[in-house]
PDB file of N, CA and C in Angstrom:
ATOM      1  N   UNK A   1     -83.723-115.243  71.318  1.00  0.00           N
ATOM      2  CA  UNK A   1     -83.830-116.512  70.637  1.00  0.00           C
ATOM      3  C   UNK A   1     -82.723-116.630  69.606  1.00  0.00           C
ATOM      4  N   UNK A   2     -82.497-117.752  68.928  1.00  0.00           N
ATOM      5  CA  UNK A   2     -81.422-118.227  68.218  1.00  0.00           C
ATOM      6  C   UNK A   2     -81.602-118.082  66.592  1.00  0.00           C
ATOM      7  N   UNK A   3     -80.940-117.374  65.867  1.00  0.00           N
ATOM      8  CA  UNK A   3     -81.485-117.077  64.815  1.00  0.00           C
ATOM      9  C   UNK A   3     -81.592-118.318  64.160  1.00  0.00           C
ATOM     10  N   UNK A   4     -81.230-119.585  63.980  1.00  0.00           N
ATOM     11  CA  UNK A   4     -81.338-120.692  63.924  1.00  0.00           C
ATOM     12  C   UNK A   4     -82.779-121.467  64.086  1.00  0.00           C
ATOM     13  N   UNK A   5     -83.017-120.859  65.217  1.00  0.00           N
ATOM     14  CA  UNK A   5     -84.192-121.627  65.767  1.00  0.00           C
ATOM     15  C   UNK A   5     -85.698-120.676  64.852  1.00  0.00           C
ATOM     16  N   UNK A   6     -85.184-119.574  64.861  1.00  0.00           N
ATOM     17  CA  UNK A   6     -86.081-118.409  63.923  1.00  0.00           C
ATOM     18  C   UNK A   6     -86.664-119.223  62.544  1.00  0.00           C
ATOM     19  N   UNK A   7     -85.454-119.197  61.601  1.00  0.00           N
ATOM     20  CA  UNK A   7     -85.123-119.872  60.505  1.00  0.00           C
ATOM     21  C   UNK A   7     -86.019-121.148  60.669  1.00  0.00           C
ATOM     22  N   UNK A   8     -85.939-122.030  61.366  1.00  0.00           N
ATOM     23  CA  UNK A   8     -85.919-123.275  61.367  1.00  0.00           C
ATOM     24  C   UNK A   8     -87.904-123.126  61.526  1.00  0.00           C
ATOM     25  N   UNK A   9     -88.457-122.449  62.530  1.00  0.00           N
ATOM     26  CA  UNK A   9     -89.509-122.135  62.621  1.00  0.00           C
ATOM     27  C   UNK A   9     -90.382-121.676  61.301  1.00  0.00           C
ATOM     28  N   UNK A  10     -89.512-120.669  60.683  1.00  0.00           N
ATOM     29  CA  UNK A  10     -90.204-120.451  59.330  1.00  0.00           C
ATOM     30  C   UNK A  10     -90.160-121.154  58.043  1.00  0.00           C
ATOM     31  N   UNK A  11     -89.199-121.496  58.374  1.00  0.00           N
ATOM     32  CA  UNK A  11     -89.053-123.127  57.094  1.00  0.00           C
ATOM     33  C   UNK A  11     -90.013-123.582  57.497  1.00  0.00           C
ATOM     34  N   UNK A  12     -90.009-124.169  58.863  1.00  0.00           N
ATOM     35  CA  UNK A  12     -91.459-125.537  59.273  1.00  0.00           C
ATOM     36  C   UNK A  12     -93.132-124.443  58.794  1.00  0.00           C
ATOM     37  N   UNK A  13     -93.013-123.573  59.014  1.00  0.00           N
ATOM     38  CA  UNK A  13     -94.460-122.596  58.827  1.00  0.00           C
ATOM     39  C   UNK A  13     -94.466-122.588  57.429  1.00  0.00           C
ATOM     40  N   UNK A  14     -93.675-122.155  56.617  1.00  0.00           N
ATOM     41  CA  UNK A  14     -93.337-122.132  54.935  1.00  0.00           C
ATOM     42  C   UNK A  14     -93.708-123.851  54.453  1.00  0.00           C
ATOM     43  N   UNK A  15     -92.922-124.371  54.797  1.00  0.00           N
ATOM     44  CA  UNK A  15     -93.373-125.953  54.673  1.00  0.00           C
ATOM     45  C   UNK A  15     -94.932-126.299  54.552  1.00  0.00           C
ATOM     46  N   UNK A  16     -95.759-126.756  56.194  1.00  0.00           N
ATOM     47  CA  UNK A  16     -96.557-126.719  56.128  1.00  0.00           C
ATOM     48  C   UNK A  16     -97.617-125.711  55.548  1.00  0.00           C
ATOM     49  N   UNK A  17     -97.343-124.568  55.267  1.00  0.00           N
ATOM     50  CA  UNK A  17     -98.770-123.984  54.732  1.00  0.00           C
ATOM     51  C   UNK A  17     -98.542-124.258  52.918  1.00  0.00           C
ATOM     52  N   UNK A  18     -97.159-124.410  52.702  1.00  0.00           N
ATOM     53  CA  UNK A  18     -97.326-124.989  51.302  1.00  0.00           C
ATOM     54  C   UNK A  18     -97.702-126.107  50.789  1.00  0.00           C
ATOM     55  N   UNK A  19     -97.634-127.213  51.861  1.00  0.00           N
ATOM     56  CA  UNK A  19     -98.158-128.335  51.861  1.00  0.00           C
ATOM     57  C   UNK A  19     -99.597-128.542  52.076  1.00  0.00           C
ATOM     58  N   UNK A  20    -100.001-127.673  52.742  1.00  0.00           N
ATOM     59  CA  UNK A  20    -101.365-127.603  52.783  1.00  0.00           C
ATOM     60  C   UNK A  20    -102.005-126.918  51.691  1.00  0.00           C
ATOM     61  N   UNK A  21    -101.685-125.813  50.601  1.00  0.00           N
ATOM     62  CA  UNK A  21    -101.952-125.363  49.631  1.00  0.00           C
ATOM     63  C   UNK A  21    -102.034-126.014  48.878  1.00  0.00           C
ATOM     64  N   UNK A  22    -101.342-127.339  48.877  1.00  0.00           N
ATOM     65  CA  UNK A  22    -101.093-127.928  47.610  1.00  0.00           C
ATOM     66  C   UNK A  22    -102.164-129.192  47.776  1.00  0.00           C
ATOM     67  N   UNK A  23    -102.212-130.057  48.715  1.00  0.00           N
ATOM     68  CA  UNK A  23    -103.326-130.916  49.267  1.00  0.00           C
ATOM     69  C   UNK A  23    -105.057-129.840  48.762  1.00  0.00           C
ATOM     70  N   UNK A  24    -104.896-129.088  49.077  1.00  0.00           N
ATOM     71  CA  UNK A  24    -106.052-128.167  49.316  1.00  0.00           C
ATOM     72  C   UNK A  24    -106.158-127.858  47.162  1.00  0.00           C
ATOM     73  N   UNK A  25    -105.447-127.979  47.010  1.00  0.00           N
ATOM     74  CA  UNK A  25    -105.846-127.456  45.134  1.00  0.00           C
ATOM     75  C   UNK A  25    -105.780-128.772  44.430  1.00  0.00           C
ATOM     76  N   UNK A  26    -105.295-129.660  44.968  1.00  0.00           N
ATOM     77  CA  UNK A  26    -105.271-131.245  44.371  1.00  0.00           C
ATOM     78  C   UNK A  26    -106.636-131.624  44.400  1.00  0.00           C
ATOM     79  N   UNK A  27    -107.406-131.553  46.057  1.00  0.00           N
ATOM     80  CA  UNK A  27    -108.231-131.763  46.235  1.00  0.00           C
ATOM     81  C   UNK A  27    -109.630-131.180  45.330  1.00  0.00           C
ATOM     82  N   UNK A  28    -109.435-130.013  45.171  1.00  0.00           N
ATOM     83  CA  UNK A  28    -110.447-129.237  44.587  1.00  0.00           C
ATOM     84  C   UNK A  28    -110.623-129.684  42.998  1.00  0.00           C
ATOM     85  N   UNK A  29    -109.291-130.175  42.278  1.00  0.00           N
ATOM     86  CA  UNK A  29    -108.950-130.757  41.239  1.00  0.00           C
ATOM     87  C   UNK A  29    -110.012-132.146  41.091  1.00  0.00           C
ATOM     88  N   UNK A  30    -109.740-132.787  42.046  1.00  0.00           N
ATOM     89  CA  UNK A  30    -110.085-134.114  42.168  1.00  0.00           C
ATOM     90  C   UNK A  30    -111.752-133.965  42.654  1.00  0.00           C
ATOM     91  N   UNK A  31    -112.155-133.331  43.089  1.00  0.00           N
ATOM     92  CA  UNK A  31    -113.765-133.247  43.142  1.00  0.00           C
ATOM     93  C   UNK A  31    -114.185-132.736  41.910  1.00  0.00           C
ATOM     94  N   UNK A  32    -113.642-131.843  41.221  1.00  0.00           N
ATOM     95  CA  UNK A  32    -114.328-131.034  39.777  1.00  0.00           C
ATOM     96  C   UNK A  32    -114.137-132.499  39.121  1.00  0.00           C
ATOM     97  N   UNK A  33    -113.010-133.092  39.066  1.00  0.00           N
ATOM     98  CA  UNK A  33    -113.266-134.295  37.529  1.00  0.00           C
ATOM     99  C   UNK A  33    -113.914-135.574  38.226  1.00  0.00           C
ATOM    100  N   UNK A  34    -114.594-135.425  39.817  1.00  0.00           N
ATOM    101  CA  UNK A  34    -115.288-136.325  40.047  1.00  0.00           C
ATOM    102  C   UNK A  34    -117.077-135.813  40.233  1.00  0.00           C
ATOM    103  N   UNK A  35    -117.329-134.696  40.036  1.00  0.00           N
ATOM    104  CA  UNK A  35    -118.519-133.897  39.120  1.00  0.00           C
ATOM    105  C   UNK A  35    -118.408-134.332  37.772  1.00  0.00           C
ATOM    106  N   UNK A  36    -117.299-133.994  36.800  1.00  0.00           N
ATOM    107  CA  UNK A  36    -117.452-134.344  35.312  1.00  0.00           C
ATOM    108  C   UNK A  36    -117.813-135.640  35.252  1.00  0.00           C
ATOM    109  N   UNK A  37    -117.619-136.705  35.943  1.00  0.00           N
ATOM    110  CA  UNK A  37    -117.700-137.758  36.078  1.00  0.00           C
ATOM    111  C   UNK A  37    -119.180-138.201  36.116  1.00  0.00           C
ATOM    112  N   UNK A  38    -119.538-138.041  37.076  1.00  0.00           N
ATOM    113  CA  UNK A  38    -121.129-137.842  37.624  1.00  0.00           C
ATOM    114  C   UNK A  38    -121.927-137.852  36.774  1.00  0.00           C
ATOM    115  N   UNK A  39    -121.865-136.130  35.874  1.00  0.00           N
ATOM    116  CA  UNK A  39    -122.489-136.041  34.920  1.00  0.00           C
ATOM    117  C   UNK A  39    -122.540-136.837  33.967  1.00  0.00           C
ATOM    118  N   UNK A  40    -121.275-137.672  33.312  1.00  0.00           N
ATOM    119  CA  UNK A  40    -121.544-138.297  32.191  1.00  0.00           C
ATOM    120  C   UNK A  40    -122.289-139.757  32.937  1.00  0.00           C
ATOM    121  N   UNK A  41    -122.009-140.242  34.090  1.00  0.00           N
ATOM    122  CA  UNK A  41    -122.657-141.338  34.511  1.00  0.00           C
ATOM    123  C   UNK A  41    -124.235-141.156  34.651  1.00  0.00           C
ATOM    124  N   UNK A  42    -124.740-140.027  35.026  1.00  0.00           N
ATOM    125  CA  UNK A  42    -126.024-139.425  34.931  1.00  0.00           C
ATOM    126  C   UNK A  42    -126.943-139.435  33.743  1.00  0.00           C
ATOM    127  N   UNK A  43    -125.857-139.010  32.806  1.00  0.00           N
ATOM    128  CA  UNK A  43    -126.398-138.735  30.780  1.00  0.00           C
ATOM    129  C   UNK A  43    -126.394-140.133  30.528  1.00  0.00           C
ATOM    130  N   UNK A  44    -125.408-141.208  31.099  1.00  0.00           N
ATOM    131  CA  UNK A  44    -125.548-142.338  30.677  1.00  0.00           C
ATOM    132  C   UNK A  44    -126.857-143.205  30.739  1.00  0.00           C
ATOM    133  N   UNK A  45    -127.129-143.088  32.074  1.00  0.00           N
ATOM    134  CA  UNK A  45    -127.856-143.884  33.230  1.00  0.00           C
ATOM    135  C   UNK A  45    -129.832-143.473  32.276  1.00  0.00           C
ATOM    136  N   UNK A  46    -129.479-142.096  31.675  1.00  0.00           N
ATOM    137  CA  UNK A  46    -130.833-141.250  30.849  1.00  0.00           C
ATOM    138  C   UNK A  46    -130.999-142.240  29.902  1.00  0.00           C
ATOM    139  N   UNK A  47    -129.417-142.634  29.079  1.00  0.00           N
ATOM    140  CA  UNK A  47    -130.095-143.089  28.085  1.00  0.00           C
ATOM    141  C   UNK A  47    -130.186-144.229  27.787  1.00  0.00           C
ATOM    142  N   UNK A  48    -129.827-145.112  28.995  1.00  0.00           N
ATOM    143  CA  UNK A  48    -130.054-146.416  29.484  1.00  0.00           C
ATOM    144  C   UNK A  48    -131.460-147.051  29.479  1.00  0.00           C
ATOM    145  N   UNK A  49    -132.222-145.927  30.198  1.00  0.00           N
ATOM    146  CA  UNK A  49    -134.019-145.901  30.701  1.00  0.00           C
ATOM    147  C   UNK A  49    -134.380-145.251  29.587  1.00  0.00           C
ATOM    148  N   UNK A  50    -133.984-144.440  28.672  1.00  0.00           N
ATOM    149  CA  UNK A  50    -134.651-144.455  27.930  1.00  0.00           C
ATOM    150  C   UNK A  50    -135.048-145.505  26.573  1.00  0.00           C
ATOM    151  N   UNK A  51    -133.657-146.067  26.888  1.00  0.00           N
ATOM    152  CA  UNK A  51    -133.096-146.960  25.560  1.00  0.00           C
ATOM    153  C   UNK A  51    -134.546-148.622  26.160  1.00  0.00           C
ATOM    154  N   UNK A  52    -134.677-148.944  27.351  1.00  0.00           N
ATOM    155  CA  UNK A  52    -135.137-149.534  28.063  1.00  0.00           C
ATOM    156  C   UNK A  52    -136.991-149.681  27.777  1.00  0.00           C
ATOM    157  N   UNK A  53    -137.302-147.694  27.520  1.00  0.00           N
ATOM    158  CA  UNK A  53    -138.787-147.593  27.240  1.00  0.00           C
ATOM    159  C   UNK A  53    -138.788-147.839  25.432  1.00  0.00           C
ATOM    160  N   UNK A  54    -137.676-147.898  25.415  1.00  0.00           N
ATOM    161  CA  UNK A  54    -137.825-148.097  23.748  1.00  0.00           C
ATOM    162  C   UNK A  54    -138.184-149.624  23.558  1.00  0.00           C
ATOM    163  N   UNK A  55    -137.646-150.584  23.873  1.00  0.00           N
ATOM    164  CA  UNK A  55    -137.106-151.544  23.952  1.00  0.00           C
ATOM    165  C   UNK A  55    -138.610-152.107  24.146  1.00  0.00           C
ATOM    166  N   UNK A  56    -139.236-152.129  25.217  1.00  0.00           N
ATOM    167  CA  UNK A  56    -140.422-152.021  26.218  1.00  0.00           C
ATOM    168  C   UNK A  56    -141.374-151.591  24.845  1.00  0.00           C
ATOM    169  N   UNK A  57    -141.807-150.823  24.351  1.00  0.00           N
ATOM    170  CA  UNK A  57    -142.571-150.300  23.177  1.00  0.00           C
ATOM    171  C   UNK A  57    -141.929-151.121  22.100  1.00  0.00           C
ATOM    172  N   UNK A  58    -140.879-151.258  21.659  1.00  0.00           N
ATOM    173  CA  UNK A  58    -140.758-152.370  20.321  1.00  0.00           C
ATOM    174  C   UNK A  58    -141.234-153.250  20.598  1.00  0.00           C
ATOM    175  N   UNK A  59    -141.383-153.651  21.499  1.00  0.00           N
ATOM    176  CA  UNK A  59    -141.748-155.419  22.078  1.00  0.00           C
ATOM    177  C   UNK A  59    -143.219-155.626  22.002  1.00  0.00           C
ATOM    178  N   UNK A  60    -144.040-154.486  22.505  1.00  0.00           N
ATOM    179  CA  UNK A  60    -145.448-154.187  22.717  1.00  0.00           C
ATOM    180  C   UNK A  60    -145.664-153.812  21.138  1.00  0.00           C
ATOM    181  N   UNK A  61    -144.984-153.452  20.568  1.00  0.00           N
ATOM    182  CA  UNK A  61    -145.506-152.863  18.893  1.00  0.00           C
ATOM    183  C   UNK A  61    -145.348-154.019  17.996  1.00  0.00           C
ATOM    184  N   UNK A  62    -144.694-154.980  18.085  1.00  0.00           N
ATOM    185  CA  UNK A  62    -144.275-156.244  17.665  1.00  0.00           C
ATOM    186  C   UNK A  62    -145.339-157.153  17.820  1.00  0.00           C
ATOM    187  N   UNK A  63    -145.903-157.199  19.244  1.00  0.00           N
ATOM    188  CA  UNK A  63    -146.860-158.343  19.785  1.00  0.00           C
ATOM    189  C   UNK A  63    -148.489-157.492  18.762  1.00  0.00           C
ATOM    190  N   UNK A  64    -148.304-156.883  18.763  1.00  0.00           N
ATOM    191  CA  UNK A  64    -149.539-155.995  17.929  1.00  0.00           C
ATOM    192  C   UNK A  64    -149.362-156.581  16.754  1.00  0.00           C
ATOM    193  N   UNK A  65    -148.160-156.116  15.655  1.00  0.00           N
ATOM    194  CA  UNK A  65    -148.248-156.753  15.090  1.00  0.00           C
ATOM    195  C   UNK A  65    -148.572-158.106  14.344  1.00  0.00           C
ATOM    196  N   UNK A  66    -148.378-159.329  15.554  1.00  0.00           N
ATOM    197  CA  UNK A  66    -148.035-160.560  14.941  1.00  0.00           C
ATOM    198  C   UNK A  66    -149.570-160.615  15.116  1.00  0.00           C
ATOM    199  N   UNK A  67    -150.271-160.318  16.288  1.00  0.00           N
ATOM    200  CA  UNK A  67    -151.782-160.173  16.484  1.00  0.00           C
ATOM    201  C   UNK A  67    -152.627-159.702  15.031  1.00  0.00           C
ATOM    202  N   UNK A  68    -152.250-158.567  14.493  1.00  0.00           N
ATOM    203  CA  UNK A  68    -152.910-158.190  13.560  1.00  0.00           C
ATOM    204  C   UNK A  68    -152.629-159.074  12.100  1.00  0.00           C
ATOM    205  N   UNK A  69    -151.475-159.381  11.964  1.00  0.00           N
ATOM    206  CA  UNK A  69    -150.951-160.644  11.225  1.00  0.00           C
ATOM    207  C   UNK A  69    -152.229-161.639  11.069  1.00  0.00           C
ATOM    208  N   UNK A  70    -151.978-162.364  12.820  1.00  0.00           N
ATOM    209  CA  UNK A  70    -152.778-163.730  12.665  1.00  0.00           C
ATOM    210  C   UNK A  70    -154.278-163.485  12.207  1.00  0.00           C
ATOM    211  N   UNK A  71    -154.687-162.101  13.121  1.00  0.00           N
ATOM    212  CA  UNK A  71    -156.536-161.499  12.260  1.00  0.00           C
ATOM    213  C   UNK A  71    -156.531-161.530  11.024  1.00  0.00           C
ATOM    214  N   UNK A  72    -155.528-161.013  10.380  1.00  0.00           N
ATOM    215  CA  UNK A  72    -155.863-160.861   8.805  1.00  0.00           C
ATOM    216  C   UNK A  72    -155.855-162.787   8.627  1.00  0.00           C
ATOM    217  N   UNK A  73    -155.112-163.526   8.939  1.00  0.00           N
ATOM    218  CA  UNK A  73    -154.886-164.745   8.136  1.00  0.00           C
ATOM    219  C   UNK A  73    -156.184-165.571   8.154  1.00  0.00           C
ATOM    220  N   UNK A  74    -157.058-165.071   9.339  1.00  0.00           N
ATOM    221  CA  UNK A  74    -158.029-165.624   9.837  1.00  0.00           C
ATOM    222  C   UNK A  74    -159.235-165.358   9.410  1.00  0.00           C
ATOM    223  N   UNK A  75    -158.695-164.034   8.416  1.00  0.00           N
ATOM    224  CA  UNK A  75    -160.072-163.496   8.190  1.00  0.00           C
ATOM    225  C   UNK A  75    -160.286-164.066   6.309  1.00  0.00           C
TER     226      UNK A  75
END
C-alpha cells in the first residue's frame, strides 16, 4: 500500500474519533446543565403550589374573619 494512502487513513481515523470525542463531552455537558435546569424548575414549580395553598388559606382565613366581624356587629 501507499504510504500516502496509510497517512491519509489515519488522519480520517484521528479525525473522526476526535470528532466524536468531542460531540460525545459537549453532549454530556449539555444534559448536566439541562438536569441543573430541571431542578431549579422543580424548586420553582414547589413553591408555586405552595405559595398557591397559602393564598387558598389567606382567603379562607379572611372570609372567617369578615364572618366573625359581622357576628360581633350583630351581637
Amino acid at each position: 500500500m501507499d504510504s500516502t494512502i496509510i497517512v491519509s487513513v489515519i488522519s480520517m481515523l484521528g479525525t473522526v474519533i476526535g470528532s466524536m470525542m468531542g460531540v460525545m463531552k459537549s453532549s454530556d455537558k449539555t444534559l448536566y446543565r439541562i438536569e441543573q435546569l430541571e431542578k431549579k424548575v422543580e424548586a420553582h414549580n414547589n413553591l408555586v403550589e405552595r405559595m398557591t395553598i397559602v393564598e387558598q388559606e389567606t382567603k379562607a382565613n379572611n372570609n372567617r374573619l369578615k364572618r366573625l366581624e359581622k357576628e360581633d356587629k350583630n351581637d
